[in-house]
Every structure is written in C-alpha cells, then in structure tokens.
Protein backbone atom coordinates (compact mmCIF):
# COMPACT_ATOMS: atom_id res chain seq x y z
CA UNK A 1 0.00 0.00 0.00
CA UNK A 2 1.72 3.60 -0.94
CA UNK A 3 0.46 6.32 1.57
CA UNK A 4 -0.22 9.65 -0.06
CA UNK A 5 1.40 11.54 4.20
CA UNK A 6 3.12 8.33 5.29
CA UNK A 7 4.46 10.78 8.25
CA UNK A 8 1.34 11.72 9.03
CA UNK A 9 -0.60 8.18 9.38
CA UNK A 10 2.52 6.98 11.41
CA UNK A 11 1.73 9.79 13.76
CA UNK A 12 -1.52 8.19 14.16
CA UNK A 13 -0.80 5.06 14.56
CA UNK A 14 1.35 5.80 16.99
CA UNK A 15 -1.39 7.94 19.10
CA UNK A 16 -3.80 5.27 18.61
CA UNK A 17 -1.32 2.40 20.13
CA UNK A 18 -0.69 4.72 22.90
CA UNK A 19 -4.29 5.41 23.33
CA UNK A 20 -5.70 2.08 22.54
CA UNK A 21 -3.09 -0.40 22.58
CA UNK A 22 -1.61 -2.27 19.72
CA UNK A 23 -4.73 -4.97 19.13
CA UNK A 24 -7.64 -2.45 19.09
CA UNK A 25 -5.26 0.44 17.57
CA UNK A 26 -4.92 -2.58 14.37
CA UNK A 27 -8.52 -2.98 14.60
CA UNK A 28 -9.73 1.08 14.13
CA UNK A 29 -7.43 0.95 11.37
CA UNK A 30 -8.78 -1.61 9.36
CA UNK A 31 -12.51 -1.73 10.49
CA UNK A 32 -13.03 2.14 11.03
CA UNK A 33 -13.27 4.38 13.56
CA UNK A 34 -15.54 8.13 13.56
CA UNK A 35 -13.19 11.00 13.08
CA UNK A 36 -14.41 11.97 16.73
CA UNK A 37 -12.39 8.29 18.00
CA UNK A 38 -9.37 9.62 15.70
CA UNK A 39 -9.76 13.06 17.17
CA UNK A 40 -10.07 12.13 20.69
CA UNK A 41 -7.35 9.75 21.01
CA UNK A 42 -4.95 12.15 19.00
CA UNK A 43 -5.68 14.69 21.17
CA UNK A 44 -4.58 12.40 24.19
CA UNK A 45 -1.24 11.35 22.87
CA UNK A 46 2.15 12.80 24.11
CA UNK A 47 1.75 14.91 20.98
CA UNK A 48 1.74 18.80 20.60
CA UNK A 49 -1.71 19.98 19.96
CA UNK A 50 -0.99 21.68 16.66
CA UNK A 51 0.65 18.37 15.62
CA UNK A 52 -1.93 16.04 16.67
CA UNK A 53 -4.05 18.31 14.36
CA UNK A 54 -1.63 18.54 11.81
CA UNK A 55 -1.84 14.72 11.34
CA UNK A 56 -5.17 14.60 11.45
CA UNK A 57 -5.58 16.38 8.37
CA UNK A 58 -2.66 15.62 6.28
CA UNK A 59 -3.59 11.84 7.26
CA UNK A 60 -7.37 12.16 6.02
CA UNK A 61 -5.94 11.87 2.40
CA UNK A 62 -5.02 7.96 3.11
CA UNK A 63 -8.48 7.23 4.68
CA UNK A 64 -11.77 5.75 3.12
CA UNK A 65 -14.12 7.98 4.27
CA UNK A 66 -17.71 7.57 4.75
CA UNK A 67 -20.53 8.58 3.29
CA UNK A 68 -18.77 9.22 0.37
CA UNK A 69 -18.40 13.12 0.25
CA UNK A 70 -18.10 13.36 -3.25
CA UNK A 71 -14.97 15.90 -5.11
CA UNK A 72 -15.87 18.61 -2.93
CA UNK A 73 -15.58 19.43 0.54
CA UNK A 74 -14.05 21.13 3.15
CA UNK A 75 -12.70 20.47 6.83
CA UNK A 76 -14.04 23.41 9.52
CA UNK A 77 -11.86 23.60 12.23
CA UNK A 78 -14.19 23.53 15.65
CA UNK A 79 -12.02 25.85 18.38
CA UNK A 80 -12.71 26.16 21.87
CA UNK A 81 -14.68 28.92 23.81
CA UNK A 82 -11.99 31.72 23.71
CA UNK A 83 -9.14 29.67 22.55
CA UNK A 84 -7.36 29.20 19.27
CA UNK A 85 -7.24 25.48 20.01
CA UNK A 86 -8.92 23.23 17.98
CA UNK A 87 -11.55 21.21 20.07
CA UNK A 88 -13.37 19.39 16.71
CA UNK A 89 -13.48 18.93 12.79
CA UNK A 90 -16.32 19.42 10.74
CA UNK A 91 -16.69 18.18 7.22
CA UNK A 92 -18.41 20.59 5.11
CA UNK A 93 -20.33 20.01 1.84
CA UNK A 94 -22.33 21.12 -0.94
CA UNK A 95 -25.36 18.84 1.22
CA UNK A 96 -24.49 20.24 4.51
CA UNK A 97 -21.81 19.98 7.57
CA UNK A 98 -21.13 16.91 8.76
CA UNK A 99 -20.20 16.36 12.67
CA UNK A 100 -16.96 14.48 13.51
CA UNK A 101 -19.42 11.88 15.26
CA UNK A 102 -20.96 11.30 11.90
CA UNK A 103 -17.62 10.68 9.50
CA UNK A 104 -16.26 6.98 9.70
CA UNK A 105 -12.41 6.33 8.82
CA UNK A 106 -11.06 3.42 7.93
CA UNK A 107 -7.46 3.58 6.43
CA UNK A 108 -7.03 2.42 2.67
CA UNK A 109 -5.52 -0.72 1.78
C-alpha cells in the first residue's frame, strides 16, 4: 500500500497504540473508527496539539471515508470557547456539515 502523508498516518498510529493499545489500535485501522475516535485519542497522545491536528488532516488523504463526500468538501476547524485550540473537525459540503461523530475512517488498503 503507498500512503499519499506516510508521516502523518505513522503519527496516528502511533497515538492510537498509545491510546488504545496495539490490538484495538490494528482494529480502528482496518474496520473504522468516527473522526471523533481519531480526534479524541490524538488529542490524548504525548503529541503537541498543533501536531496532533496537523496529522489529522494531512492523514485524512489515506483514509476511506464515509458517506462518500463526493470531489468537494471542506474540513471546519471547531475551536474552543476563547481559545485558538482546535476542540473538533467538521466536514463541510455542498449537502451540509457533517459532525466528527458522523464521519467513519477506515485507512485504505
């Protein structure tokens, strides 16, 4: 498999085997995950904030993502009350936003 941000999905894994462990980090990988999962255990890695983020969006390249969001969209960045910290992605379309929550992952084989 050739990764589009190899960097960026080994950050991931790498948050999600320190989050989850190696078993059920293998497992969200293959079977999916929502973006929230990716989001929240990013966010609760030894990582820098901005790079936790960073990952998450280079890394969405190498993902299947579901429902199928079609050629165009766009990723809102959710920040928290009176910070510039990202707390949440959105994905927007031309059929409306879609909540973190709502987007599965699963990486591409």
């Amino acid at each position: 498999m050739s990764l589009k941000n190899p960097d960026a999905i080994a950050a991931i894994v790498s948050a999600l085997r320190h989050v989850h462990g190696d078993d059920v980090a293998r497992m969200m990988l293959v079977e999916g995950m929502s973006l929230a999962h990716l989001i929240e255990a990013m966010f609760s890695a030894p990582l820098a904030h901005r790079e936790a983020v960073r990952a998450i969006t280079d890394g969405l390249d190498d993902f299947v993502i579901t429902p199928d969001l079609g050629l165009i969209w766009h990723l809102k960045y959710v920040y928290g009350h009176h910070s510039l910290h990202v707390v949440d992605l959105e994905i927007a379309t031309p059929d409306g936003t879609l909540a973190s929550k709502d987007v599965w992952l699963r990486l591409a084989s």
